[in-house]
C-alpha atoms as a PDB file:
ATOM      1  CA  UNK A   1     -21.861 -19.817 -26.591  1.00  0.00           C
ATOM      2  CA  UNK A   2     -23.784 -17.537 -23.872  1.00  0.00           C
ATOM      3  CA  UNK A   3     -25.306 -14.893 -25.425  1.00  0.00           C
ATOM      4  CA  UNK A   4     -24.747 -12.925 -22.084  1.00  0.00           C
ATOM      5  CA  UNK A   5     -23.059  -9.385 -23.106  1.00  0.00           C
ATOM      6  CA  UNK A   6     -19.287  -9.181 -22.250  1.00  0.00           C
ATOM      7  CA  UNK A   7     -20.300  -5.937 -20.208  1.00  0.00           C
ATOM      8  CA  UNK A   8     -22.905  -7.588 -18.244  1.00  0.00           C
ATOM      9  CA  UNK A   9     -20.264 -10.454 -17.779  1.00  0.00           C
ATOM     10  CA  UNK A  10     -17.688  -7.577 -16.403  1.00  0.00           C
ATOM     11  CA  UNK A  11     -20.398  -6.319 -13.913  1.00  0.00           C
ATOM     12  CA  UNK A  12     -21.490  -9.684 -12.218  1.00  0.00           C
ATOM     13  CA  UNK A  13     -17.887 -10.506 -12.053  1.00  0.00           C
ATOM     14  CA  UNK A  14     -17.442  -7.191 -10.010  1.00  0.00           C
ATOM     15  CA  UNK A  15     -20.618  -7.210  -7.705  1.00  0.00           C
ATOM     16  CA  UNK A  16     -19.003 -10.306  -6.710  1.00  0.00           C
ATOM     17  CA  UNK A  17     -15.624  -9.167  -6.336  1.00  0.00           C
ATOM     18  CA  UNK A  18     -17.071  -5.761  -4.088  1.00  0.00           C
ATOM     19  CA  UNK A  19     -18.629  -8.488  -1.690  1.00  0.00           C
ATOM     20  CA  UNK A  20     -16.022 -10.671  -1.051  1.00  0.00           C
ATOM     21  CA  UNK A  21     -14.209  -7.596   0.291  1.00  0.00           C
ATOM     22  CA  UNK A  22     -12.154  -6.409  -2.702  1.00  0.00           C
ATOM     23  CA  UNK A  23     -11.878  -2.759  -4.168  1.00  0.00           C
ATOM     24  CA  UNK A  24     -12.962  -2.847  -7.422  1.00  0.00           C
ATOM     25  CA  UNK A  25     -12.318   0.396  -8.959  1.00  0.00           C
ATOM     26  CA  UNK A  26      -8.973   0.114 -10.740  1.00  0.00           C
ATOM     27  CA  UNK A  27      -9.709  -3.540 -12.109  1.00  0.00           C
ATOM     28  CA  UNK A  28     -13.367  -1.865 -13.112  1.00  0.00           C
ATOM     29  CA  UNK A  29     -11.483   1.024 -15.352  1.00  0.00           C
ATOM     30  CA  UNK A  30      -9.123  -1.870 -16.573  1.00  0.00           C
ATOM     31  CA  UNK A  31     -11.867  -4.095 -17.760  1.00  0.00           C
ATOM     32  CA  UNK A  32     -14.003  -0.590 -19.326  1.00  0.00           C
ATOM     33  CA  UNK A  33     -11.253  -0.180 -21.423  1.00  0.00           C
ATOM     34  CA  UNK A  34     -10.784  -4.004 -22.699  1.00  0.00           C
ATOM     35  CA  UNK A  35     -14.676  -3.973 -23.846  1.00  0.00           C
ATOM     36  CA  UNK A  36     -14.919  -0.878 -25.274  1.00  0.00           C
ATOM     37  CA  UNK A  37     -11.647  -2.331 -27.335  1.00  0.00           C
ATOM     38  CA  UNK A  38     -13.296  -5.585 -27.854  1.00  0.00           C
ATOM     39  CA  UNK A  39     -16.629  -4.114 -28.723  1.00  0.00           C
ATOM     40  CA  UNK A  40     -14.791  -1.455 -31.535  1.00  0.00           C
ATOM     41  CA  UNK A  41     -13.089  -4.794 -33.406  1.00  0.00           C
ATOM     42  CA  UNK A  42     -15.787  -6.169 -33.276  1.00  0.00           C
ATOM     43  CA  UNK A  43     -13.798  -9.420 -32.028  1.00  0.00           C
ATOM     44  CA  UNK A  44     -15.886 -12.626 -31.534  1.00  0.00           C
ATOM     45  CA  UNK A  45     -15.482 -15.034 -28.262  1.00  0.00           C
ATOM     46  CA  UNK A  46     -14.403 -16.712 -27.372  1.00  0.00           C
ATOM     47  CA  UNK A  47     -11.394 -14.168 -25.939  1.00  0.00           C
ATOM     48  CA  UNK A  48      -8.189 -14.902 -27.401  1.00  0.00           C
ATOM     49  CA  UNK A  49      -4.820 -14.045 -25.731  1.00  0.00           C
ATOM     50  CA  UNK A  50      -4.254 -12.204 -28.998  1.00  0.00           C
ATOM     51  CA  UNK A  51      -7.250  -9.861 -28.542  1.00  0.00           C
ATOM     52  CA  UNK A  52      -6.010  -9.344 -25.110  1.00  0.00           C
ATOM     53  CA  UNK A  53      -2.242  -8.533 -26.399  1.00  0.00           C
ATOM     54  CA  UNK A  54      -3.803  -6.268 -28.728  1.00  0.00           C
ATOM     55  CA  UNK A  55      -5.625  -4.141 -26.310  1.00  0.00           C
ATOM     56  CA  UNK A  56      -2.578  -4.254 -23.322  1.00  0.00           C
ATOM     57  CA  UNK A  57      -0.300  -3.101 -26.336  1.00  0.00           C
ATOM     58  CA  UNK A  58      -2.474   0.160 -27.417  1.00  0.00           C
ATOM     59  CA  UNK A  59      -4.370   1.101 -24.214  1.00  0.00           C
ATOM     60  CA  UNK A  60      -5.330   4.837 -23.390  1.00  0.00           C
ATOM     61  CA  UNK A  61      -1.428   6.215 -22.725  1.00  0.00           C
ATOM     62  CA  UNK A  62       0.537   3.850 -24.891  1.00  0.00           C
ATOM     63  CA  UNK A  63       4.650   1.863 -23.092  1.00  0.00           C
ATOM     64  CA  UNK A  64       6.849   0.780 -25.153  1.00  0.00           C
ATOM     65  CA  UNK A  65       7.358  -0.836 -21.977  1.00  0.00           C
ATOM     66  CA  UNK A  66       6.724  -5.006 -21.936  1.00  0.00           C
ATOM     67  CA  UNK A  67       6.847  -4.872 -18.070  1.00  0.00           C
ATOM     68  CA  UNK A  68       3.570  -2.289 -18.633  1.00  0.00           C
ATOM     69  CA  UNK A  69       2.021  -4.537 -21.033  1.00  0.00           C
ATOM     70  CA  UNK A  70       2.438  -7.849 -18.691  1.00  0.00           C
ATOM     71  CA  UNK A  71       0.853  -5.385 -15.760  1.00  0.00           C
ATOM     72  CA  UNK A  72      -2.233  -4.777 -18.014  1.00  0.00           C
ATOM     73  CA  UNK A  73      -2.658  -8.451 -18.573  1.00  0.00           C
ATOM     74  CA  UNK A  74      -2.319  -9.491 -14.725  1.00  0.00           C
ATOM     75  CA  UNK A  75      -4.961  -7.326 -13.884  1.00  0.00           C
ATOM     76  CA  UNK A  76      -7.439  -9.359 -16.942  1.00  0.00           C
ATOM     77  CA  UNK A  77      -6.444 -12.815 -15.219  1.00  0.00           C
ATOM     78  CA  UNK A  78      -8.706 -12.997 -12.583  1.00  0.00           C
ATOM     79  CA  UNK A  79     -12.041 -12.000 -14.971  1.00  0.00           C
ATOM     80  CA  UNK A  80     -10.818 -14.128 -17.287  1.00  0.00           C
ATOM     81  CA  UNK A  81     -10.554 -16.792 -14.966  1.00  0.00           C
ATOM     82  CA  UNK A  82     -13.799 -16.440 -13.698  1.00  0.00           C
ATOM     83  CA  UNK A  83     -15.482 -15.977 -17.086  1.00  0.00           C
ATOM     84  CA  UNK A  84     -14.353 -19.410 -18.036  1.00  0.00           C
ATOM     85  CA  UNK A  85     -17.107 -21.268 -15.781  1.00  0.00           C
ATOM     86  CA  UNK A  86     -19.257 -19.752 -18.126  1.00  0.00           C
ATOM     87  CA  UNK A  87     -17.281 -19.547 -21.464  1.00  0.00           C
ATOM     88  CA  UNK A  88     -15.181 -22.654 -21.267  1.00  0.00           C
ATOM     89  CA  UNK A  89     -12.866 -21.424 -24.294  1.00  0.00           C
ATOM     90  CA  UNK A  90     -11.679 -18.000 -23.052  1.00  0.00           C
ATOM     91  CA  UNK A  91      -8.307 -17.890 -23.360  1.00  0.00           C
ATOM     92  CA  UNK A  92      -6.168 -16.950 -19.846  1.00  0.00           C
ATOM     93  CA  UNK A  93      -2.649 -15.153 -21.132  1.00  0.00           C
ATOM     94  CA  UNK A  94       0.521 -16.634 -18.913  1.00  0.00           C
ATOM     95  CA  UNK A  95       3.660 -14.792 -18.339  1.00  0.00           C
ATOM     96  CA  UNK A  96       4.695 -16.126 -21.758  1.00  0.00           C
ATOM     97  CA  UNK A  97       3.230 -13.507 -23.938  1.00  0.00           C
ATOM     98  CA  UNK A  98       5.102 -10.790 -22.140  1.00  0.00           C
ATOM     99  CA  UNK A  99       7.414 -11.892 -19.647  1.00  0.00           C
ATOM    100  CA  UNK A 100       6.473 -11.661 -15.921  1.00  0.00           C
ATOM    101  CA  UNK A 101       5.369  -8.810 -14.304  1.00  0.00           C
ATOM    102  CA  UNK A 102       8.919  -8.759 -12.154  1.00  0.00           C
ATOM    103  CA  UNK A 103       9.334  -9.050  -8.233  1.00  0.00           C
ATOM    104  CA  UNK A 104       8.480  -6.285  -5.908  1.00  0.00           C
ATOM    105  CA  UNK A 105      10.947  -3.726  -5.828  1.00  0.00           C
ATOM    106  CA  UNK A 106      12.708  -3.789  -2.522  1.00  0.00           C
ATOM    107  CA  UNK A 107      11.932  -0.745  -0.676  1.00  0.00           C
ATOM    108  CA  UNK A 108      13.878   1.978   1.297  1.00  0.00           C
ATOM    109  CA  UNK A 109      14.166   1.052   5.011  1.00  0.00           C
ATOM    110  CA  UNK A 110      14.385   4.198   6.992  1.00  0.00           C
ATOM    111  CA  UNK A 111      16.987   4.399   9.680  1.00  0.00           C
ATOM    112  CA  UNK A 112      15.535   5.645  13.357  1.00  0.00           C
ATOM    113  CA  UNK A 113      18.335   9.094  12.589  1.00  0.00           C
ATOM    114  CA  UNK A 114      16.874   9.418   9.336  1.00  0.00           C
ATOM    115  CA  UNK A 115      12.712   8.970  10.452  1.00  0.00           C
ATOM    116  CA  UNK A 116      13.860  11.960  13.158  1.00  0.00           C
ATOM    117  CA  UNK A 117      15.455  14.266  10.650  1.00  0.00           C
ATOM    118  CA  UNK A 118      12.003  13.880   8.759  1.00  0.00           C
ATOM    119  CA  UNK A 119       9.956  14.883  11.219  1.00  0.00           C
ATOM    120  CA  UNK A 120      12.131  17.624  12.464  1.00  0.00           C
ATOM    121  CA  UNK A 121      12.683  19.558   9.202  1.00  0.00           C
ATOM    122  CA  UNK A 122       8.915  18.985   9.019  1.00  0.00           C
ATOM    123  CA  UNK A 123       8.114  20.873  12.214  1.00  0.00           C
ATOM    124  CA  UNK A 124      10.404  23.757  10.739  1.00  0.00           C
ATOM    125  CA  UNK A 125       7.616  24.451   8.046  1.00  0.00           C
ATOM    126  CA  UNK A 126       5.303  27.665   8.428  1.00  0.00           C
ATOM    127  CA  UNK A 127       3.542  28.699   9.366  1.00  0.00           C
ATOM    128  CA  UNK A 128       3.247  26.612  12.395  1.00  0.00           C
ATOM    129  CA  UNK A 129      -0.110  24.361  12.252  1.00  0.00           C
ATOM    130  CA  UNK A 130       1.374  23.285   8.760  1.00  0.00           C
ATOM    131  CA  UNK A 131       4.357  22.474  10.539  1.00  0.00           C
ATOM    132  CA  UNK A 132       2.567  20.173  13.153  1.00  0.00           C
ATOM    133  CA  UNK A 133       0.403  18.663  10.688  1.00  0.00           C
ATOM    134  CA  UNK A 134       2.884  17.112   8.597  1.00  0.00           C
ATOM    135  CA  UNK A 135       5.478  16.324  11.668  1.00  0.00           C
ATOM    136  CA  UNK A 136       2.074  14.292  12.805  1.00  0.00           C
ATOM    137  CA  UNK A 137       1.710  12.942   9.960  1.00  0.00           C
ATOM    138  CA  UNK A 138       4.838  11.449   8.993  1.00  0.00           C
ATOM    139  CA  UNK A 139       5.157  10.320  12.595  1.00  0.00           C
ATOM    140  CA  UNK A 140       1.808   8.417  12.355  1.00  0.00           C
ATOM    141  CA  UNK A 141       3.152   6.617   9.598  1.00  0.00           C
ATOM    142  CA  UNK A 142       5.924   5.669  10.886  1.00  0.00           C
ATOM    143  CA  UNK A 143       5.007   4.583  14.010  1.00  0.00           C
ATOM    144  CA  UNK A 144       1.580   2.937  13.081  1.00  0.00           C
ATOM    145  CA  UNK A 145       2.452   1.175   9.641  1.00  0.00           C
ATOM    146  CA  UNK A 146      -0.700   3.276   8.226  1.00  0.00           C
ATOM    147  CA  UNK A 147      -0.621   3.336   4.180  1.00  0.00           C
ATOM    148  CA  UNK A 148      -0.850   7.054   3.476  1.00  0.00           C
ATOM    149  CA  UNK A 149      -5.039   7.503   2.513  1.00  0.00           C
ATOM    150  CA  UNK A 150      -5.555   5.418   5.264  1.00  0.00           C
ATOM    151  CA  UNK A 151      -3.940   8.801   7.550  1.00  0.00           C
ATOM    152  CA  UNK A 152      -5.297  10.945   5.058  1.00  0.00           C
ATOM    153  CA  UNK A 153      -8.807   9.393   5.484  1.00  0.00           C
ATOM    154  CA  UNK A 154      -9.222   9.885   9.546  1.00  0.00           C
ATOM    155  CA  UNK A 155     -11.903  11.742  10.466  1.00  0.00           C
ATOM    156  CA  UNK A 156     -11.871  13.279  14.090  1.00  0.00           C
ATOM    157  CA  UNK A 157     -14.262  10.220  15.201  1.00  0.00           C
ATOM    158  CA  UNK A 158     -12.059   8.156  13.938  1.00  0.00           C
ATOM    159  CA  UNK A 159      -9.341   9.037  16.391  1.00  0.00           C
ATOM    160  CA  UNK A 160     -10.075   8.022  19.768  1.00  0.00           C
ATOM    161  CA  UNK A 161      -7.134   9.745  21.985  1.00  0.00           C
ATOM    162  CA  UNK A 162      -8.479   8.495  25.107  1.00  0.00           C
ATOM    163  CA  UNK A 163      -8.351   4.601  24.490  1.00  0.00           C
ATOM    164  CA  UNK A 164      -5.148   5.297  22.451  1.00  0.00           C
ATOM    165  CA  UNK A 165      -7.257   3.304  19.572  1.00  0.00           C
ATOM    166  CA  UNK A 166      -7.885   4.877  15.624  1.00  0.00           C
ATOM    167  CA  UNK A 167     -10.659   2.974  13.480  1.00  0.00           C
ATOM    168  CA  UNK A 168      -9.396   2.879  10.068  1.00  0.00           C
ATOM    169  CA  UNK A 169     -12.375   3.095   7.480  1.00  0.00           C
ATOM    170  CA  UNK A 170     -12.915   1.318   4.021  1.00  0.00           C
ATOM    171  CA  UNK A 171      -9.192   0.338   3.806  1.00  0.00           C
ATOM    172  CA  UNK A 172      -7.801  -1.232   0.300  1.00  0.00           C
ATOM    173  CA  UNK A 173      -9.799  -3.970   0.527  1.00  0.00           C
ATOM    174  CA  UNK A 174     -12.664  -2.430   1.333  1.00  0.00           C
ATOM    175  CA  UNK A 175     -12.391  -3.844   5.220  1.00  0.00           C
ATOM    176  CA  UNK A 176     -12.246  -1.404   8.309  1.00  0.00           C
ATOM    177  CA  UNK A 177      -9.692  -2.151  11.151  1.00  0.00           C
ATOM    178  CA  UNK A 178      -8.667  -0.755  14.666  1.00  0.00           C
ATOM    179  CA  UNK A 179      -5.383   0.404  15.182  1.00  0.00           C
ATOM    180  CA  UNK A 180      -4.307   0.311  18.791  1.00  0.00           C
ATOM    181  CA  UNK A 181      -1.301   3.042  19.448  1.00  0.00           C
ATOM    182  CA  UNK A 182       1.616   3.505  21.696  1.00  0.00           C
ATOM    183  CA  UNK A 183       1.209   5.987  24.552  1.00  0.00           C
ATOM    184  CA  UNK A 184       3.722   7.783  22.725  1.00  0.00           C
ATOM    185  CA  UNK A 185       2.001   8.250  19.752  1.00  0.00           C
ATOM    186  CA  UNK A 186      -1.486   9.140  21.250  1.00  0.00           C
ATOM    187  CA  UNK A 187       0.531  11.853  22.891  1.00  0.00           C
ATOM    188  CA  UNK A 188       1.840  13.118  20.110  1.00  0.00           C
ATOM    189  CA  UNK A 189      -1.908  12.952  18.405  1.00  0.00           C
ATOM    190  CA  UNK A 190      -3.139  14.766  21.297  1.00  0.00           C
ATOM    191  CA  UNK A 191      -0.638  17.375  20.676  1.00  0.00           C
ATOM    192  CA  UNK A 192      -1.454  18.156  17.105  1.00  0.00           C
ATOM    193  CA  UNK A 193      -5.123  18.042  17.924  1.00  0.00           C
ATOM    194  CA  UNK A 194      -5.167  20.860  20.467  1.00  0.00           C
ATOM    195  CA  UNK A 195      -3.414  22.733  17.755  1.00  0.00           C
ATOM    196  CA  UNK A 196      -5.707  21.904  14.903  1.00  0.00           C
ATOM    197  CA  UNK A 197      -8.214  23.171  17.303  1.00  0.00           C
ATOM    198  CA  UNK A 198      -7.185  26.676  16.359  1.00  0.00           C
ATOM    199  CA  UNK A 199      -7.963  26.269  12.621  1.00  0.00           C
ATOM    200  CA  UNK A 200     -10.379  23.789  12.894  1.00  0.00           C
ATOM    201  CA  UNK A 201     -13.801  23.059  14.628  1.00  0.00           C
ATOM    202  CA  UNK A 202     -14.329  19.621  17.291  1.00  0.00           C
ATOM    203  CA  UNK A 203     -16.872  17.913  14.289  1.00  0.00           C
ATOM    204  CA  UNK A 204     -16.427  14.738  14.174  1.00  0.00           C
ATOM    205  CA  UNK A 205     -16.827  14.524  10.556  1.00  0.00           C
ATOM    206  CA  UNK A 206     -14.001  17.017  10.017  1.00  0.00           C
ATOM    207  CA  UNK A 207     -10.508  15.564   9.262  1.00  0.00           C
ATOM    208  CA  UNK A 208      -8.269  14.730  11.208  1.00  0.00           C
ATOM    209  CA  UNK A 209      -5.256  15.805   8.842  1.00  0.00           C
ATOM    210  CA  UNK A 210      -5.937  19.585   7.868  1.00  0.00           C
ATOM    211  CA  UNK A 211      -4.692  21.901   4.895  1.00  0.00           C
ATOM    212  CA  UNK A 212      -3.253  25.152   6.465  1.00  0.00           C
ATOM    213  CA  UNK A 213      -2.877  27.421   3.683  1.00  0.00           C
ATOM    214  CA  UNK A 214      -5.425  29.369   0.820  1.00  0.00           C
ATOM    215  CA  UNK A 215      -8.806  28.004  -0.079  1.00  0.00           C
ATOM    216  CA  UNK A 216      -8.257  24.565   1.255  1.00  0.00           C
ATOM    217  CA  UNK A 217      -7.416  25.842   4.689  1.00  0.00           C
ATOM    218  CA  UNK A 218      -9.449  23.628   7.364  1.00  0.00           C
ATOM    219  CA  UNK A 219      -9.961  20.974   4.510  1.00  0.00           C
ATOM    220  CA  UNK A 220      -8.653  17.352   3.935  1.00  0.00           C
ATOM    221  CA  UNK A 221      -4.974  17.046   2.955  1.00  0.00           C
ATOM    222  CA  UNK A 222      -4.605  15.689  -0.461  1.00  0.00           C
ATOM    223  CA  UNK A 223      -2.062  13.050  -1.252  1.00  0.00           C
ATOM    224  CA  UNK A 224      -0.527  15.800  -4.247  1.00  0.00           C
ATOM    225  CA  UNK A 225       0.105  17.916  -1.773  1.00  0.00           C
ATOM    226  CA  UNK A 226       1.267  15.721   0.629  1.00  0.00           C
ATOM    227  CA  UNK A 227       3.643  14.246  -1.995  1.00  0.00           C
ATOM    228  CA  UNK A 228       4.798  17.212  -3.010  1.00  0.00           C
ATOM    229  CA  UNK A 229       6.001  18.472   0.948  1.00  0.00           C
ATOM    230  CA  UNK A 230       7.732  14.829   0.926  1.00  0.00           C
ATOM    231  CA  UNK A 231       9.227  15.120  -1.802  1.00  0.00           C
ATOM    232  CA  UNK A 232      11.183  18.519  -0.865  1.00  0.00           C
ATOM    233  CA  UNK A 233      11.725  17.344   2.546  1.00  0.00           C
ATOM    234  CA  UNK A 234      13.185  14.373   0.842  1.00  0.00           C
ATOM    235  CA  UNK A 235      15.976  16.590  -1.141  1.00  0.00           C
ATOM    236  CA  UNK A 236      16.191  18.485   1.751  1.00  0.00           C
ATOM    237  CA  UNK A 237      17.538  15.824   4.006  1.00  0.00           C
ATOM    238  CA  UNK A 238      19.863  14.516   1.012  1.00  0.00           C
ATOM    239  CA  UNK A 239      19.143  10.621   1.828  1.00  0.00           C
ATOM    240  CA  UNK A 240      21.137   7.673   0.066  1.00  0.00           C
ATOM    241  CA  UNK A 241      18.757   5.914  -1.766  1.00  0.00           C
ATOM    242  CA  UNK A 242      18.906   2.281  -0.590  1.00  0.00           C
ATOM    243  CA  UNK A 243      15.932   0.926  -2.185  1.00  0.00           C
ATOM    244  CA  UNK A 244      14.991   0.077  -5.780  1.00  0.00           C
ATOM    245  CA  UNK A 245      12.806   2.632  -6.308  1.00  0.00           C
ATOM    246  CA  UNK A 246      13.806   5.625  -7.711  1.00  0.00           C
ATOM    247  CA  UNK A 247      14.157   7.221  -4.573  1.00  0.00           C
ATOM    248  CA  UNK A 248      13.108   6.827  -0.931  1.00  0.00           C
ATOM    249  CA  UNK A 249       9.486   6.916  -0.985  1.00  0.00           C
ATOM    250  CA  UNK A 250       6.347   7.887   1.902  1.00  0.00           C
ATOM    251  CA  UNK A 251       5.099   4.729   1.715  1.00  0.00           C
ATOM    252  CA  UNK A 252       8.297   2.962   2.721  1.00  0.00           C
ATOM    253  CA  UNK A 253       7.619   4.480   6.401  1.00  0.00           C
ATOM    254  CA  UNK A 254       4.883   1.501   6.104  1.00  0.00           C
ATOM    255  CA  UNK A 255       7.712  -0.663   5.067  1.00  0.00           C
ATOM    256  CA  UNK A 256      10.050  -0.035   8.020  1.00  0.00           C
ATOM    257  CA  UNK A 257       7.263  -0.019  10.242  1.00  0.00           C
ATOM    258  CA  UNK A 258       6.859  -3.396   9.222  1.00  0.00           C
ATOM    259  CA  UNK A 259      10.675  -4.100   9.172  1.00  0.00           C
ATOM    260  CA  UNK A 260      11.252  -2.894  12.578  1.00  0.00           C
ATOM    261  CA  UNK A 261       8.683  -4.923  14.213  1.00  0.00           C
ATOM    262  CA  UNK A 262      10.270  -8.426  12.854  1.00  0.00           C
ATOM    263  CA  UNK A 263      13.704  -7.365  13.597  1.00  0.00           C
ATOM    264  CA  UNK A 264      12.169  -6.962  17.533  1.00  0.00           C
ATOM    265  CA  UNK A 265      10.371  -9.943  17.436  1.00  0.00           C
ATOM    266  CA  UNK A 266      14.010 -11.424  15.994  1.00  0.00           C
ATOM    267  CA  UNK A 267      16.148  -9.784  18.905  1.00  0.00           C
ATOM    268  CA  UNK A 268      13.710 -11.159  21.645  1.00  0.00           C
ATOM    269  CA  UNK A 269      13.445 -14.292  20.517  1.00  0.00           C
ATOM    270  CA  UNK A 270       9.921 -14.430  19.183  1.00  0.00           C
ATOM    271  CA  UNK A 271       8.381 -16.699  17.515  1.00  0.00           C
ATOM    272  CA  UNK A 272       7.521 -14.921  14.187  1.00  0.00           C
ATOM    273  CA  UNK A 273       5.588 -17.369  12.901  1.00  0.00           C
ATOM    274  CA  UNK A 274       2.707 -17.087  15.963  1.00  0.00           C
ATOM    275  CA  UNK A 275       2.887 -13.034  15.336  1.00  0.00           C
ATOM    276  CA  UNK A 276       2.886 -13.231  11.626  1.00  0.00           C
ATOM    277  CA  UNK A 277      -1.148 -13.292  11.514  1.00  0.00           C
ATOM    278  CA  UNK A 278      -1.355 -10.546  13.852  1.00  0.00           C
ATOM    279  CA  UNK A 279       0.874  -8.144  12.283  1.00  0.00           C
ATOM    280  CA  UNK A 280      -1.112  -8.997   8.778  1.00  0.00           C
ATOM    281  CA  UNK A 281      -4.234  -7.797  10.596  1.00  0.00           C
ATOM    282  CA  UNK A 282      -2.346  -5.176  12.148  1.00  0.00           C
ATOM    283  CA  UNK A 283      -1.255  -3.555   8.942  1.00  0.00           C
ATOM    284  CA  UNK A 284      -4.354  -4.839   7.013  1.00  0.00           C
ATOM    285  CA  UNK A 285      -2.957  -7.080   4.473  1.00  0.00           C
ATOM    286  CA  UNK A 286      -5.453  -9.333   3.141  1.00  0.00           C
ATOM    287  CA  UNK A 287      -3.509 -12.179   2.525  1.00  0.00           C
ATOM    288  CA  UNK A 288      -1.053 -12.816   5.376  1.00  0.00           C
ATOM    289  CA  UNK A 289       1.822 -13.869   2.563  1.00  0.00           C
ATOM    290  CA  UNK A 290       1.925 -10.587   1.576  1.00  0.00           C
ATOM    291  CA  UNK A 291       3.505 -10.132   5.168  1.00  0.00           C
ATOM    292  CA  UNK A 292       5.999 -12.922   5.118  1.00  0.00           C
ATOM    293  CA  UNK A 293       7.553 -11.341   1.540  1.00  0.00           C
ATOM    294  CA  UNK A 294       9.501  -8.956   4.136  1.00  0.00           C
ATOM    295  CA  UNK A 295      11.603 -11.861   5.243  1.00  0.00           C
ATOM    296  CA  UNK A 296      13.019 -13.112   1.601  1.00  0.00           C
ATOM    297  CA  UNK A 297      12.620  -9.266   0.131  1.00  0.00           C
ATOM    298  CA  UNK A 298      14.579  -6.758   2.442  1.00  0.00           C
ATOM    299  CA  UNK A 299      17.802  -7.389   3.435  1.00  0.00           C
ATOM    300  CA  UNK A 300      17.464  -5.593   6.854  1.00  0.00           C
ATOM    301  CA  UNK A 301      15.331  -9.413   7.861  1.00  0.00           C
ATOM    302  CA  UNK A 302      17.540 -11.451   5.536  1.00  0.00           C
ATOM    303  CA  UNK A 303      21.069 -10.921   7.207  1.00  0.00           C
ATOM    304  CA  UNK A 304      19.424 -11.936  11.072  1.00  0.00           C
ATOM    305  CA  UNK A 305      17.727 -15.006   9.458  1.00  0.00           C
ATOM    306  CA  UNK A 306      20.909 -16.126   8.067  1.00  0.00           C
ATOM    307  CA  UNK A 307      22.943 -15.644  10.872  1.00  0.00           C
ATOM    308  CA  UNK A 308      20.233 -17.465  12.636  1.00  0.00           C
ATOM    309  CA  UNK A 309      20.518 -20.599  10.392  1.00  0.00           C
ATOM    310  CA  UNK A 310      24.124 -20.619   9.689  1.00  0.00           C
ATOM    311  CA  UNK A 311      24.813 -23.572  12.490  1.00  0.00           C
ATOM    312  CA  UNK A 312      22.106 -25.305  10.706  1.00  0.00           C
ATOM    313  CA  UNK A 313      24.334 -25.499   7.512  1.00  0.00           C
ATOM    314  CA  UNK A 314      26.392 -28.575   5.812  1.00  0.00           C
ATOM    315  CA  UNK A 315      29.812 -28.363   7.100  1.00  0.00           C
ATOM    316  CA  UNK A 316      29.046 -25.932  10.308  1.00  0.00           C
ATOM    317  CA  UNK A 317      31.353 -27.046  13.253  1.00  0.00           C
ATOM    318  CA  UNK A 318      28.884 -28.774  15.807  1.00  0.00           C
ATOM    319  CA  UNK A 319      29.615 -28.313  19.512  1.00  0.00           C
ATOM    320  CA  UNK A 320      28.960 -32.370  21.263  1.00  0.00           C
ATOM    321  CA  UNK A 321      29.734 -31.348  24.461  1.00  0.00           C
END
């Protein structure tokens, strides 16, 4: 057996991780917490599933929930896995010891009546500039497919309004992108930043997305707050929930964004399959399967595609003529 600390394990496994691309931080916290648990029983390796069990069972906040407890084991696997080249007997837990970690909840797809009632009860808000900023804000997301610290994230640099082009920085995995926009939407960027203007100086480390009100005036929105404005927008507007969420959420604007684009490609005839790769980049997925998941997940894609291959199935009448 190596007599290479678990910890020191846990940090070569990470370096690696951070430059392949990955983000590292919420695996990092994961795997703090499964040494310090291993070091305090002073368990022996090899790891065994039972150690692991142990430690997804009683972490920090304790669930009663074995859905939580498979979640805490998934994100072990990959370390695990990759310990194994050196410690041939760690154990790897399977979906066995908990169950599976579930599909992904399908999400609410926002109707074009239901994106503009957002954005107008979001212009109503005072005073003004707070007004604008969230209208912007919601519209970016909705238009670009943005995930919401990406928005939250632009500096002033980082939005280019005269090639119509936003450089997203440090994304999820830890990869920057460029965004190109539709004339509409630089338009309505252009409109919020000669407004910002007001509150706000031309630096082009300053944020794009400002905080109108008390000490945080002129300062980055934070994702509380922005959650917060959604969320009474959200009871506001009185939407039917027709997701599986609890309720329709800000980062299913990303979702419909995505959504909205396949149905196009759909009604024009498109072959998805060439634009698939493209719209991963677009949206900066790093896998481009997480992209096709839209056509078996949300229902919006599933009805077209089986209208499309109904002819195809036993017993269809075939036209000969």
């Amino acid at each position: 057996m190596s007599t290479t600390t678990l910890q020191a394990y846990v940090e070569q496994f990470l370096s690696e991780r951070h430059r392949l691309g990955f983000t590292t931080q919420s695996m990092r916290y994961a795997l703090a917490s499964f040494v310090r648990q291993v070091d305090a029983q002073g368990s022996a390796r090899p790891l065994t599933v039972e150690a692991m069990a142990a430690w997804a069972r009683h972490p920090t906040r304790p669930s009663n929930n074995p859905a939580t407890w498979a979640r805490r084991l998934k994100r072990l696997r990959p370390f695990l896995r990759w310990l194994r080249q050196f410690e041939p007997r760690t154990e790897v837990p399977d979906d066995a010891i908990f169950g599976s970690v579930g599909p992904r909840l399908t999400p609410h797809i926002y109707t074009p009546e239901e994106i503009t009632g957002l954005l107008a009860a979001a212009r109503r808000l005072r005073p003004p500039l707070r007004g604008a900023t969230y209208e912007t804000l919601f519209g970016l997301l909705a238009a670009a497919g943005l995930r919401v610290s990406e928005a939250l994230h632009l500096r002033t640099a980082d939005v280019d309004l005269t090639a119509g082009l936003l450089t997203v920085r440090q994304t999820k995995f830890a990869k920057s992108r460029h965004v190109p926009l539709h004339p509409s939407t630089v338009a309505a960027l252009q409109r919020y930043a000669a407004q910002r203007q007001v509150a706000n100086s031309a630096d082009p480390d300053t944020p794009f997305f400002v905080a109108t009100r008390g000490r945080r005036r002129g300062t980055a929105l934070r994702l509380r707050q922005v959650d917060r404005v959604f969320g009474q927008l959200r009871e506001q507007l009185g939407w039917v929930n027709r997701g599986a969420h609890a309720a329709p959420r800000i980062h299913d604007l990303r979702h419909t964004f995505v959504v909205r684009r396949l149905l196009l490609w759909q009604a024009q005839g498109i072959d998805i399959d060439q634009q698939m790769l493209a719209l991963a980049t677009y949206v900066g997925h790093a896998m481009v399967t997480n992209t096709y998941w839209y056509l078996t997940a949300v229902p919006e894609l599933m009805a077209p595609a089986a209208d499309r291959f109904e002819p195809l199935l036993p017993g269809a009448e075939v036209n000969h003529g």
